[in-house]
Protein backbone atom coordinates (compact mmCIF):
# COMPACT_ATOMS: atom_id res chain seq x y z
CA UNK A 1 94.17 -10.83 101.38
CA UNK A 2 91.84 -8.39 100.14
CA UNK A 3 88.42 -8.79 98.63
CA UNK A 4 88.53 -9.08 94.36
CA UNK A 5 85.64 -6.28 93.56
CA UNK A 6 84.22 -6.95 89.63
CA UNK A 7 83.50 -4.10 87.47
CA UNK A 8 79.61 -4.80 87.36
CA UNK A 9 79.15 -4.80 90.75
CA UNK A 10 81.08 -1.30 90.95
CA UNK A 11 79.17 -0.10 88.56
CA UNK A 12 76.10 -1.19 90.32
CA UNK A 13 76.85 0.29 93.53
CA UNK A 14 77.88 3.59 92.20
CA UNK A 15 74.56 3.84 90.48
CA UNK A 16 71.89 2.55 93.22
CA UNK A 17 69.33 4.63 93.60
CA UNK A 18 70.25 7.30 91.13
CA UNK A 19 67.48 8.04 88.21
CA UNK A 20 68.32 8.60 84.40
CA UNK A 21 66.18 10.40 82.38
CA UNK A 22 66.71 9.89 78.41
CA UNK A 23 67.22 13.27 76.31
CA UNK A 24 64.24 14.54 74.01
CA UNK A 25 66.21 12.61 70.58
CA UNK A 26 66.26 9.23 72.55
CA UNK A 27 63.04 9.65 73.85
CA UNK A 28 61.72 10.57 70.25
CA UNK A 29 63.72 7.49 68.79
CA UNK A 30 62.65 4.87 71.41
CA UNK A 31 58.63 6.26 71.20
CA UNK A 32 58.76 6.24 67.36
CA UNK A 33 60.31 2.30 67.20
CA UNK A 34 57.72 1.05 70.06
CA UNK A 35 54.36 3.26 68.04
CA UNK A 36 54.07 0.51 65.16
CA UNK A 37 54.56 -3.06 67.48
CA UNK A 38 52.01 -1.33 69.84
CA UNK A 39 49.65 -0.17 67.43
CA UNK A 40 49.59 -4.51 65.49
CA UNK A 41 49.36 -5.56 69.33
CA UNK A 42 45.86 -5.89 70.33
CA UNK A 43 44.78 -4.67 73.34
CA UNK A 44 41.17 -3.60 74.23
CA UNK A 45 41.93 -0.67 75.83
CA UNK A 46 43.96 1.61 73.23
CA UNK A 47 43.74 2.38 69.42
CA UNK A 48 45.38 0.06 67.43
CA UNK A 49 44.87 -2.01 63.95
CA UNK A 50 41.58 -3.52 65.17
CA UNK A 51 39.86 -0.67 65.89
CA UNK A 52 40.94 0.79 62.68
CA UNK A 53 39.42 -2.28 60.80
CA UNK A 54 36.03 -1.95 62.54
CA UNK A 55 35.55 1.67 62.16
CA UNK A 56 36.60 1.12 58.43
CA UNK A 57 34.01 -1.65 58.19
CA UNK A 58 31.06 0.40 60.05
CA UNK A 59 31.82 3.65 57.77
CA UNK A 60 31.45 1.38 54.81
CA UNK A 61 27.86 -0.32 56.31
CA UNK A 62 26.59 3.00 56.85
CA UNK A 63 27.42 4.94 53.20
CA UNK A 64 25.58 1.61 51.48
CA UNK A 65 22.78 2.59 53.89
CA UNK A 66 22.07 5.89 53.24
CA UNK A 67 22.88 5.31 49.01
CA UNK A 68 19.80 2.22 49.25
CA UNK A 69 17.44 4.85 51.27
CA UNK A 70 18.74 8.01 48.95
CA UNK A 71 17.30 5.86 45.25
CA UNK A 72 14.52 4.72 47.33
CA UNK A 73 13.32 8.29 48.22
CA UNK A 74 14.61 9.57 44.81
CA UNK A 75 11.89 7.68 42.84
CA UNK A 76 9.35 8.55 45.55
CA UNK A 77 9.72 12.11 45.60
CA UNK A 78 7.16 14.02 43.74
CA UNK A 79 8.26 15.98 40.70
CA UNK A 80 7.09 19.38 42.09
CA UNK A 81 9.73 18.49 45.32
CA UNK A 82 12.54 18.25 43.37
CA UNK A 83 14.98 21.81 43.66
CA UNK A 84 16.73 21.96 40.70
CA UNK A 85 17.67 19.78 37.90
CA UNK A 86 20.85 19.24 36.69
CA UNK A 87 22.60 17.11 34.26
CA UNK A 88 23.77 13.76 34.70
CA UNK A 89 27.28 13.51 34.65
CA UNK A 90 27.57 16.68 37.43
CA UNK A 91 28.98 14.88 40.41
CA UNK A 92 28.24 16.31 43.88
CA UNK A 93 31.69 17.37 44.35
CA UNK A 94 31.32 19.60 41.32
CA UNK A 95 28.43 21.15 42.68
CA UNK A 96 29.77 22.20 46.29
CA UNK A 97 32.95 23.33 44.23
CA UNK A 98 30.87 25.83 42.69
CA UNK A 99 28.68 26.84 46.07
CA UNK A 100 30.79 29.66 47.42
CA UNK A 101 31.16 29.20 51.32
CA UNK A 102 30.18 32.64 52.46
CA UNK A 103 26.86 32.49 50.62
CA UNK A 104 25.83 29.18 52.32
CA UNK A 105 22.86 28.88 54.73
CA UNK A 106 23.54 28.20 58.34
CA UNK A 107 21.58 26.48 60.41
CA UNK A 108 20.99 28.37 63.94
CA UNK A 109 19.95 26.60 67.22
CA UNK A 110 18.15 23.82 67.32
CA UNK A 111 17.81 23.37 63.72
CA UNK A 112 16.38 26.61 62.90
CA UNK A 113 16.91 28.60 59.69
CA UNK A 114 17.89 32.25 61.10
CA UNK A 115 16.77 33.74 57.56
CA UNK A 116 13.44 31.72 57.96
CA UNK A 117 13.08 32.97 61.90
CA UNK A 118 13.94 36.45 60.47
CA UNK A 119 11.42 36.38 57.65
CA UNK A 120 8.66 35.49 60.51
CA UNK A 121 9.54 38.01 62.94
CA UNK A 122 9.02 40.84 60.36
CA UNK A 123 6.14 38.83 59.63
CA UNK A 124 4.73 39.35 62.67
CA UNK A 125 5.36 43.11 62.92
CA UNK A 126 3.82 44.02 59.81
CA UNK A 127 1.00 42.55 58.74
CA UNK A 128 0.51 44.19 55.48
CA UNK A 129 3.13 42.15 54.34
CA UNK A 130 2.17 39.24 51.84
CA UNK A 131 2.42 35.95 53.12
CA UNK A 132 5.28 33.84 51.05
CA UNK A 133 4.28 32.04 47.92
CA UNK A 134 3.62 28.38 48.65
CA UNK A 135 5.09 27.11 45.75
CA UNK A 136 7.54 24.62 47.06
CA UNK A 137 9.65 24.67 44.24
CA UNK A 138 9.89 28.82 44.19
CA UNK A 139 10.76 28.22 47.86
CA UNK A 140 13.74 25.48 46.43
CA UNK A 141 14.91 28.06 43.75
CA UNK A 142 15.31 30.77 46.71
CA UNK A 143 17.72 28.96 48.26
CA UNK A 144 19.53 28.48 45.27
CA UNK A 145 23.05 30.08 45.77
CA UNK A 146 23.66 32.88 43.49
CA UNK A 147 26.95 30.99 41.86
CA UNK A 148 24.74 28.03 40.81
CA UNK A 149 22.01 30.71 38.89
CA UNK A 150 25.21 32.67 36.69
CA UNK A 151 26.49 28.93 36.18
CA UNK A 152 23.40 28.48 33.52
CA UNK A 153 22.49 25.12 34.91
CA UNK A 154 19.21 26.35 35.45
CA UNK A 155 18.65 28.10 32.20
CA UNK A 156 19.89 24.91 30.45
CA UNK A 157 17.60 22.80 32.40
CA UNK A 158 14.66 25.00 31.70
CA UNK A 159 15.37 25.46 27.94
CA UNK A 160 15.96 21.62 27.41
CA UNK A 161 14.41 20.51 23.89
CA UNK A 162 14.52 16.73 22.99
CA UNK A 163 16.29 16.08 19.36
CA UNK A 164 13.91 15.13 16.69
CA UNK A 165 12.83 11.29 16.07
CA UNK A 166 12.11 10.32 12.11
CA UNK A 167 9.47 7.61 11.59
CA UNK A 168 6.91 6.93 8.33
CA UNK A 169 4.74 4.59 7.51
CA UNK A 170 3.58 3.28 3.91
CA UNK A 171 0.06 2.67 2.61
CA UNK A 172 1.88 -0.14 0.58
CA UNK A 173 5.22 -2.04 0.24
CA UNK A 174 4.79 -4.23 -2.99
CA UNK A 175 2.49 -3.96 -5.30
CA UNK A 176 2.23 -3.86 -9.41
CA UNK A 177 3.71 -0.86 -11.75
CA UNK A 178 2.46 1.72 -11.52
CA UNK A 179 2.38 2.18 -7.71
CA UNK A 180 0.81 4.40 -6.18
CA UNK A 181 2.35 4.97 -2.51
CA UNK A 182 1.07 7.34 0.32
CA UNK A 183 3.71 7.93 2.92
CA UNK A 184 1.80 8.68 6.56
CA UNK A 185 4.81 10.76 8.21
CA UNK A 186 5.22 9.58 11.95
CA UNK A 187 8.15 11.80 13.30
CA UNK A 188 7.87 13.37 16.38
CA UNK A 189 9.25 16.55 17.91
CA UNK A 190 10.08 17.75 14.39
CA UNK A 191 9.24 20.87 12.36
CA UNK A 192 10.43 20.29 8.69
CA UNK A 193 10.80 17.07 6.37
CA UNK A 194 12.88 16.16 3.25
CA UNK A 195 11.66 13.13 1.62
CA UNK A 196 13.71 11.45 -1.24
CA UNK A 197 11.89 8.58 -3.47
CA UNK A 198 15.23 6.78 -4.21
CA UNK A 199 14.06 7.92 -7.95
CA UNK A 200 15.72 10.93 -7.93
CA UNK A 201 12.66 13.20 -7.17
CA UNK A 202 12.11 14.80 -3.77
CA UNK A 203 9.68 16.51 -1.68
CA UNK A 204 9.18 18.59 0.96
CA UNK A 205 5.57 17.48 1.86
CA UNK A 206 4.70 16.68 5.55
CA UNK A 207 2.13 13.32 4.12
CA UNK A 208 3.06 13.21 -0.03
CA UNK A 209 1.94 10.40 -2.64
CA UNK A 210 3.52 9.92 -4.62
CA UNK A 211 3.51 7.75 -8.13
CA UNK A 212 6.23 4.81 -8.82
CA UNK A 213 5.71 4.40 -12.79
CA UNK A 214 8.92 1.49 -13.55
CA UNK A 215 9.38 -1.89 -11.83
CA UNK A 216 12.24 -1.99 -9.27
CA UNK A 217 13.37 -1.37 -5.66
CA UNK A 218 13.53 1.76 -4.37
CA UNK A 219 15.06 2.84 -0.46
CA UNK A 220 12.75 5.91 0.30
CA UNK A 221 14.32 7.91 3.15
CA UNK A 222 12.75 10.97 5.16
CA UNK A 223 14.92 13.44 7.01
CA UNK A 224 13.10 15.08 9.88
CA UNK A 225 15.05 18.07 11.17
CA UNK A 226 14.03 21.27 14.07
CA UNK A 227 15.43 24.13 13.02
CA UNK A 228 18.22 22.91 11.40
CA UNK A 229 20.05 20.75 13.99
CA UNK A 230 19.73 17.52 15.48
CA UNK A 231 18.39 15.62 12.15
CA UNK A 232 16.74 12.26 12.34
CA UNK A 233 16.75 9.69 9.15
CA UNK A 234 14.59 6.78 8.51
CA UNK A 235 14.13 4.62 5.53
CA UNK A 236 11.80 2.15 4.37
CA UNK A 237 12.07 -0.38 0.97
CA UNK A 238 9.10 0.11 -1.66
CA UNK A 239 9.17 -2.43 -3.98
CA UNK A 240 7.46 -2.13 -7.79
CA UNK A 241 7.07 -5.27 -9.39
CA UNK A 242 6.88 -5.81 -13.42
CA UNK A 243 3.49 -5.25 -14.74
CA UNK A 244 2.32 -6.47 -18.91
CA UNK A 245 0.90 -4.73 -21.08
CA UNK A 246 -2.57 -5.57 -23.14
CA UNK A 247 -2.34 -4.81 -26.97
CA UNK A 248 -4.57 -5.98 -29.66
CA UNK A 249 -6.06 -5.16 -32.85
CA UNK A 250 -9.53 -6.27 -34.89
CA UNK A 251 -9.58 -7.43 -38.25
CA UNK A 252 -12.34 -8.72 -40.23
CA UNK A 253 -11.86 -12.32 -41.62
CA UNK A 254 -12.94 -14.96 -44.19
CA UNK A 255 -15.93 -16.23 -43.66
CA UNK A 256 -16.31 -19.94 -41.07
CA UNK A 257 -17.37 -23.17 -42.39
CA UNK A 258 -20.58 -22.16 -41.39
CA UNK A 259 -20.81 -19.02 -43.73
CA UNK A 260 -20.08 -16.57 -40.65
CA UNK A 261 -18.20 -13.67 -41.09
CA UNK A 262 -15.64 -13.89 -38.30
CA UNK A 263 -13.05 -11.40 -36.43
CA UNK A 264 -9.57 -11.93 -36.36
CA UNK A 265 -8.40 -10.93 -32.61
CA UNK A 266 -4.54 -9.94 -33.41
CA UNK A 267 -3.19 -10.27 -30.17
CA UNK A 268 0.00 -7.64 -29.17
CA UNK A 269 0.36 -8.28 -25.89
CA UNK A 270 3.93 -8.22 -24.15
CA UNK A 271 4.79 -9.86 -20.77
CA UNK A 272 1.58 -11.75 -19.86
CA UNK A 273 1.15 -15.09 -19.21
CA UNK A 274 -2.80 -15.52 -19.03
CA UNK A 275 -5.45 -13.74 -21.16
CA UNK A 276 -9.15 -12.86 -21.25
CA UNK A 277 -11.42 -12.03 -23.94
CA UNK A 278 -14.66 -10.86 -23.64
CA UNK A 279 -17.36 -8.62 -25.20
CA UNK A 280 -18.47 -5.47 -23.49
CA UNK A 281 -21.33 -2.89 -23.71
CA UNK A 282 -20.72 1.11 -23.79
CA UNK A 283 -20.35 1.31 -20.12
CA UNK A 284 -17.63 -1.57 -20.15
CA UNK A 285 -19.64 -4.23 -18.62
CA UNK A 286 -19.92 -8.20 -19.86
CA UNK A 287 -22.54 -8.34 -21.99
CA UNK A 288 -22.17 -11.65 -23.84
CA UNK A 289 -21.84 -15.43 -23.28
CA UNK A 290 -18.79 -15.56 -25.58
CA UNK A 291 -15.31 -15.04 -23.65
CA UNK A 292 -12.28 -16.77 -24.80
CA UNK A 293 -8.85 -17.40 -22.62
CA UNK A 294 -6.74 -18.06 -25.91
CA UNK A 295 -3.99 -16.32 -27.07
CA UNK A 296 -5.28 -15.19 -30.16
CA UNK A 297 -9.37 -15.97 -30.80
CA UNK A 298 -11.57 -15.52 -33.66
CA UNK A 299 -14.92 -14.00 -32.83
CA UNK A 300 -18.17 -14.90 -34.77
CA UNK A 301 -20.20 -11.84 -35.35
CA UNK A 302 -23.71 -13.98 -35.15
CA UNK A 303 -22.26 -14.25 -32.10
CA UNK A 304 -22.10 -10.44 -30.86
CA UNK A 305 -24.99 -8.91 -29.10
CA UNK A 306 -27.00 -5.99 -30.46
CA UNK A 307 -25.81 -4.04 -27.06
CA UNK A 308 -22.00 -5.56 -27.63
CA UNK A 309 -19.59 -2.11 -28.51
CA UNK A 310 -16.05 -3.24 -28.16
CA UNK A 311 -14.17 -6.13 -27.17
CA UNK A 312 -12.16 -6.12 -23.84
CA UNK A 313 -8.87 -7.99 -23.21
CA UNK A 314 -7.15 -9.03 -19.54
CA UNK A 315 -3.55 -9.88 -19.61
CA UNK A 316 -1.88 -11.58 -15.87
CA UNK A 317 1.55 -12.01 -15.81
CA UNK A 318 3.24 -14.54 -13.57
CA UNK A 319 3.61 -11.77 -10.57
CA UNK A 320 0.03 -11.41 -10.41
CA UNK A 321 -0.55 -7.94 -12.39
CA UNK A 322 -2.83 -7.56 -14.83
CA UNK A 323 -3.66 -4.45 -17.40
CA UNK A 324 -7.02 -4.10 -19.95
CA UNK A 325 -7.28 -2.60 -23.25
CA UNK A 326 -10.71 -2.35 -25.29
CA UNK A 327 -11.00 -1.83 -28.80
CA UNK A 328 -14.86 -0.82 -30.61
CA UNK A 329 -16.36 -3.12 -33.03
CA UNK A 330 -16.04 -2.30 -36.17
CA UNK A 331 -19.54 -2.51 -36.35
CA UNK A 332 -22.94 -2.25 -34.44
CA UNK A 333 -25.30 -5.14 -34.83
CA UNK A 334 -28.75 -3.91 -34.61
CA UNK A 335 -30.30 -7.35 -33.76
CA UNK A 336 -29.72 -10.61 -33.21
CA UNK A 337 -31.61 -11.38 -36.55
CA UNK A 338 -29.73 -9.49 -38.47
CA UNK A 339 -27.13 -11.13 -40.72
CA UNK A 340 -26.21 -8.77 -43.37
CA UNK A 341 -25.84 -4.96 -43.46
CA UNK A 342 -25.53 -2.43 -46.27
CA UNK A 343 -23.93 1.02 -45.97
CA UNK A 344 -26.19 4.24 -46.78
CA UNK A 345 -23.58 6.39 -48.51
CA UNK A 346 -20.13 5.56 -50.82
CA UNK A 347 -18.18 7.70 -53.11
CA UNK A 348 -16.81 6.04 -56.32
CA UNK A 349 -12.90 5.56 -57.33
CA UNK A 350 -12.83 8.69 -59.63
CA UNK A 351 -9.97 7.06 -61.30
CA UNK A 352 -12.91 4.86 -63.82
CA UNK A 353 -14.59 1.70 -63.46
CA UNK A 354 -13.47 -1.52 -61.85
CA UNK A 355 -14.73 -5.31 -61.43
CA UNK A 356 -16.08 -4.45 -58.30
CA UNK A 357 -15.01 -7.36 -56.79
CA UNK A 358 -14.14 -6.72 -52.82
CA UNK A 359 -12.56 -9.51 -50.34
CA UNK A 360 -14.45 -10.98 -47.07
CA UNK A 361 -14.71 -8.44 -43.89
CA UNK A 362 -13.49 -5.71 -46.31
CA UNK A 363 -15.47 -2.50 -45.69
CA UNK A 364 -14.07 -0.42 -48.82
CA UNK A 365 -15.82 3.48 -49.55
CA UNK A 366 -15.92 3.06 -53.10
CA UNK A 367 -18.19 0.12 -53.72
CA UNK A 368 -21.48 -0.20 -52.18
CA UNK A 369 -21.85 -4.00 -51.15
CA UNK A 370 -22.79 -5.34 -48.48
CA UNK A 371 -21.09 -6.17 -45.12
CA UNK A 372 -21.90 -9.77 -43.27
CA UNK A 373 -22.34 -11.17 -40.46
CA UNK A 374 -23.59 -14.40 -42.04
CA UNK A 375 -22.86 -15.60 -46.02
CA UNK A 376 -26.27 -16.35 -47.49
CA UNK A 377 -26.14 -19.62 -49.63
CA UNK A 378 -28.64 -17.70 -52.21
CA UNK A 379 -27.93 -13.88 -53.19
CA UNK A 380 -28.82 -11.15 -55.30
CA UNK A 381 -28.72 -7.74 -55.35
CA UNK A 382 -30.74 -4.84 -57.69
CA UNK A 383 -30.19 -1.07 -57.87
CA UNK A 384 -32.26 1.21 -59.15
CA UNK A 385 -32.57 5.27 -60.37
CA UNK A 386 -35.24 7.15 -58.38
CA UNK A 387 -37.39 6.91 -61.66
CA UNK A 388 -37.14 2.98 -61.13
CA UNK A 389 -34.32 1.96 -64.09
CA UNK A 390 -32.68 -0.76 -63.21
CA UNK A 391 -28.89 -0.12 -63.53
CA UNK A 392 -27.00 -2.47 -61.47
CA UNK A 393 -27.40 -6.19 -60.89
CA UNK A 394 -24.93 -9.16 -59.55
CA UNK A 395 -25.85 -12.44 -57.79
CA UNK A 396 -21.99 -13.22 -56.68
CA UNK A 397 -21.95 -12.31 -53.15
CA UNK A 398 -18.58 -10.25 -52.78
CA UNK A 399 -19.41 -7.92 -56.03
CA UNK A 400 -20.76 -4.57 -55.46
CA UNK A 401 -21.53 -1.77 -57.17
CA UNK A 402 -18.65 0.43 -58.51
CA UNK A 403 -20.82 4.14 -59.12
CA UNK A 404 -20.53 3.63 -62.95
CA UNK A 405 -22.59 2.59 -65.31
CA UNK A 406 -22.37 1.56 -69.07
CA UNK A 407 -18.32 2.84 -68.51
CA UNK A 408 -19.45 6.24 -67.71
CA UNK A 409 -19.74 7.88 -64.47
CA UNK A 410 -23.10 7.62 -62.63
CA UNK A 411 -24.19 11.03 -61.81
CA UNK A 412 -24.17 11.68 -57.90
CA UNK A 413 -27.93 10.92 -56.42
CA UNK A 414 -29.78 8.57 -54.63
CA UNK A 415 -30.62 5.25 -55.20
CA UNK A 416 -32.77 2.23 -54.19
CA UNK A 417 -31.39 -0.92 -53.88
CA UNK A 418 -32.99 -4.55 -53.07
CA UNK A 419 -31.98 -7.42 -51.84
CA UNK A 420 -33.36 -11.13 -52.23
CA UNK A 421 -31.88 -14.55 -51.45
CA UNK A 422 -31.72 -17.26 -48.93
CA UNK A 423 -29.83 -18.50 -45.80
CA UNK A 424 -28.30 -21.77 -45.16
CA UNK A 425 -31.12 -22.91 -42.40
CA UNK A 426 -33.08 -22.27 -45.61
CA UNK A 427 -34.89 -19.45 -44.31
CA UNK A 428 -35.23 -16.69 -47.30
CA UNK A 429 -34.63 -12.92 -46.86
CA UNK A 430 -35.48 -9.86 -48.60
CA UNK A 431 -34.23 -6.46 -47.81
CA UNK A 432 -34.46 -2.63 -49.69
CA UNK A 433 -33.38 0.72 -48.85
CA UNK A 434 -31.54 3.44 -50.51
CA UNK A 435 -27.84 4.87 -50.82
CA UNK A 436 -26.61 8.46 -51.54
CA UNK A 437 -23.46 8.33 -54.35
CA UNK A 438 -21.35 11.32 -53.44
CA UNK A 439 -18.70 12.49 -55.90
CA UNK A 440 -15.41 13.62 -55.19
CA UNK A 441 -12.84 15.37 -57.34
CA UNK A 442 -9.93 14.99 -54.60
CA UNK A 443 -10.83 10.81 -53.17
């Protein structure tokens, strides 16, 4: 019976020792399905995943490296070292875009510069030659590709010009109207100014003053420009506060309880809250004992000093500012002893004759009485005609003498007059001089 033979083993036998060699394709397709498992296996000694990582890894140690050392050296680096400036957002890649790659230096052997080892061996066969400028940055700007120089980047560097900054200052901020404000101007890299008050004036000043006359708030701004471009604004709040105003008037009154002519101080005043009165010679100084803080005083006139010429009032309002006004006596006292004065000259109502009756601290042109500073208790007054004829004579103390006499007009002259009587301390008085009557058609 003969041997059963299996188809493997046929198979196997027909194909012992024989060697099969793939085609290119199946050689291609088996290499490219075993290239990714082999490169994920590890294995020390071929390239695979791992490797990758730690090359990645050391490339990335290495750039933070050199960026710590490149700052570093960056602020270290003298200003005169630096080549060329250019502007911030350039990034490097910009710049070697722009480099050309046939104008870019080689280095030769061993780290030479062939144009520097050039330069030195004509050097060294003529010696006429200058020897190059040591200027580090001219040696820099040499170097400088051509490209980078028509790019402008150099020109814009050089020509840079730093915009304008606007900054003032104020002598003062609040104060009392009217204010006067000097403005100190502070800008910097500027050339011309435009100032505006918030007022509606303007000025072109560098350092103006200028005058705020009403009460408010005003936002003063100041332009500073260079050559018309880049222009800087700053402001600054000047604030005018409220001031009164001092207003009065004299007027001569009745006479006190003590027979002393006084003056009425009529007080006008308008936004004040506090008030000074006092007496004041010709160059505006105190120069009495009296003052008075009322609203609306009475002054004595034996109180007034021979050197007193005006009174002065000081008004304060509730913001703290103030204003003066000054009005002149209406009269001069000569001395402190004197209590009664007489005019030297009046010219009669040409209209006829009157009572010539006149009311206390009147001072009328057309009678001649007298004018006082203190009512004697005992009075009388006599005029006379150059030739000594009594014509006029009244012991009431506010009747004077109305130019006429017997109805008729008194013809215009001069005339003596006395005066007699006796003052309420009981001290008597007697007094003379003389007045000029002057007519006039046209009174």
């Amino acid at each position: 019976m003969s041997k059963k033979l299996r188809i493997e083993d046929l198979l196997q036998s027909s194909l012992e020792g024989a060697e099969l060699t793939p085609s290119p394709e199946s050689w291609r397709a088996i290499q490219h399905k075993l290239r990714w498992p082999q490169f994920l296996r590890f294995r020390p000694g071929s390239f695979n995943i791992y490797y990758a990582g730690a090359l990645l890894l050391a490339a990335g140690a290495v750039v933070l490296l050199l960026a710590g050392l490149k700052s570093r050296t960056g602020t270290e680096l003298p200003e005169e070292h630096l080549p060329v400036l250019v502007p911030a957002e350039e990034t490097a890649g910009d710049r070697q875009a722009e480099i050309p790659r046939e104008e870019s230096h080689n280095m030769g052997p061993a780290g030479t510069d062939p144009d520097t080892s050039s330069r030195a061996s004509q050097a060294e066969e003529d010696p006429a030659q200058p020897e190059e400028s040591p200027d580090p940055v001219a040696r820099v700007e040499e170097k400088v590709p051509e490209a980078l120089q028509k790019s402008g980047v150099l020109a814009e560097t050089a020509s840079f010009d730093p915009a304008p900054l606007s900054y003032f200052t104020t002598s003062i901020q609040t104060g009392c109207a009217p204010l006067t404000v000097q403005f100190t101007n502070q800008s910097v890299h500027a050339t011309s100014f435009y100032w505006d008050f918030g007022t509606g004036e303007t000025s072109r000043e560098e350092n103006p003053v200028y005058e705020f006359k009403k009460a408010g708030r005003y936002l003063v701004s100041l332009t500073s420009d260079k050559d018309g471009t880049y222009p800087a604004v700053s402001r600054s709040l000047v604030e005018v506060l409220e001031s009164p105003v001092a207003d009065f008037r004299i007027e001569e009154g009745m006479e006190g309880i003590d027979n002393h002519v006084v003056l009425n101080l009529v007080n006008y005043s308008s936004d004040a809250s506090a008030f000074a009165w006092n007496l004041v010679d010709k160059e505006s100084a105190d120069c009495s004992r009296w003052s008075s803080v009322e609203y609306q005083p009475t002054l004595q006139l034996n109180t007034i000093t021979p050197d007193s010429r005006a009174v002065k009032l000081e008004v304060i309002n509730e913001n703290g500012c103030s204003d003066t006004a000054v009005q002149p006596l209406p009269l001069v006292v000569q001395s402190s002893e004197t209590r009664i004065k007489f005019a030297t000259a009046f010219s009669p109502n040409p209209s006829g004759p009157g009572d010539g009756s006149f009311a206390p601290g009147s001072r009328r042109i057309d009678l001649f009485h007298p004018i006082y500073i203190e009512v004697p208790v005992e009075y009388r007054m006599r005029i006379y005609t150059r030739r000594g004829e009594l014509i006029f004579e009244t012991r009431e103390v506010y009747r004077g003498w109305d130019g006429y006499l017997h109805q008729e007009a008194a013809p215009a002259d001069v005339y003596v007059w006395m005066v007699d009587g006796r003052w309420a301390d009981g001290e008597p008085f007697s007094m003379h001089g003389d007045v000029t009557l002057i007519r006039n058609s046209y009174w």
